[in-house]
C-alpha atoms as a PDB file:
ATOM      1  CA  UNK A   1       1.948 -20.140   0.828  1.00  0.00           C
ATOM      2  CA  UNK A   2      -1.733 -18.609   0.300  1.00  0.00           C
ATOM      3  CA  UNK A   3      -2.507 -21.798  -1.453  1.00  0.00           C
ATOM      4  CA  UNK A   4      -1.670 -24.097   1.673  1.00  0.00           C
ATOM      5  CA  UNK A   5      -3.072 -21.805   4.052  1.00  0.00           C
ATOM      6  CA  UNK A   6      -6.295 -22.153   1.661  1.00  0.00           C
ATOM      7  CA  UNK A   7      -6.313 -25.857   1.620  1.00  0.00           C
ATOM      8  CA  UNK A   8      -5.728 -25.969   5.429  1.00  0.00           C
ATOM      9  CA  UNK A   9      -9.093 -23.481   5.609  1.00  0.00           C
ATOM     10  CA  UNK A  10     -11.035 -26.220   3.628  1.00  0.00           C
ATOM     11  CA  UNK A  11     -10.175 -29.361   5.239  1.00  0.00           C
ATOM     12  CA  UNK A  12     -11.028 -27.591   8.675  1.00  0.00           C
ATOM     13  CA  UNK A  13     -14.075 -26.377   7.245  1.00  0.00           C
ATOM     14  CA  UNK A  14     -15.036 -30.022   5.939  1.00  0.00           C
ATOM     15  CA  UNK A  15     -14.261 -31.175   9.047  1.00  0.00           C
ATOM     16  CA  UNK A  16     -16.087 -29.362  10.899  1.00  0.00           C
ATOM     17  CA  UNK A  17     -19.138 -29.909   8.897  1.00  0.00           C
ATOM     18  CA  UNK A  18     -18.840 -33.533   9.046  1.00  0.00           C
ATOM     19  CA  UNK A  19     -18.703 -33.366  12.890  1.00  0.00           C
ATOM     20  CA  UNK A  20     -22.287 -31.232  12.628  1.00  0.00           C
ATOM     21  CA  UNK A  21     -23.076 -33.701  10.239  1.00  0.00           C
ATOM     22  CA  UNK A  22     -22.593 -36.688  12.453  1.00  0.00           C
ATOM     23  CA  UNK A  23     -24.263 -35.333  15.443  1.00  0.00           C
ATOM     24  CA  UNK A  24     -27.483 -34.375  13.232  1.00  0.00           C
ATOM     25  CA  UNK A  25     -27.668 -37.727  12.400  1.00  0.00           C
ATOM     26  CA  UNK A  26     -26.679 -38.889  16.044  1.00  0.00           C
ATOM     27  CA  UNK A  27     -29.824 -36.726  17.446  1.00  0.00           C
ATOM     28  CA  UNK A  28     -32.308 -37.926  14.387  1.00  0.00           C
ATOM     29  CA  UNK A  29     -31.916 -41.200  15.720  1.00  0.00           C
ATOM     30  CA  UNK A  30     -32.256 -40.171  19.091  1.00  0.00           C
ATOM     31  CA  UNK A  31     -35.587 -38.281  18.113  1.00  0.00           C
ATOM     32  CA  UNK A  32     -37.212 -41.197  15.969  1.00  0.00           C
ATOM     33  CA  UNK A  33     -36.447 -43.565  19.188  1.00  0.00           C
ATOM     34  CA  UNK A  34     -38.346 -41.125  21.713  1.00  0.00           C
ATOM     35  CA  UNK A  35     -41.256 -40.670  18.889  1.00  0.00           C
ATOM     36  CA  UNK A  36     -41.621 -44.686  18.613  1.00  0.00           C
ATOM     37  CA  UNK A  37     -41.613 -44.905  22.496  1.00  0.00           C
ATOM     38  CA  UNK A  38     -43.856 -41.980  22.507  1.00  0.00           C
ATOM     39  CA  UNK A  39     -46.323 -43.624  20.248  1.00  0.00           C
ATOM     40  CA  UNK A  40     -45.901 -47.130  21.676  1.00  0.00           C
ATOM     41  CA  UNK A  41     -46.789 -45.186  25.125  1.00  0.00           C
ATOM     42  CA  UNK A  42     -50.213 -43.803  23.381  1.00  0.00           C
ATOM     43  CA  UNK A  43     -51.202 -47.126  22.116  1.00  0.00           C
ATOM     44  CA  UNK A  44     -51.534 -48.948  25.291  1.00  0.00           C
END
């Protein structure tokens, strides 16, 4: 029973990270976009 509850801890666990994971990546995109607008905004 310990061993199911265990696996149940670890595939929340990896879930969870992949969901931090995903919006990370979400808002790195989001931050290159506003730095590339940002820049184009300086040059002219």
């Amino acid at each position: 029973m310990t061993v199911f509850i265990k696996q149940k801890q670890m595939e929340n666990l990896f879930f969870n990270n992949s969901i931090d994971l995903f919006f990370t990546l979400k808002m790195g995109n989001y931050f290159q976009n506003y730095k590339r607008l940002y820049l184009n905004f300086f040059i002219f």
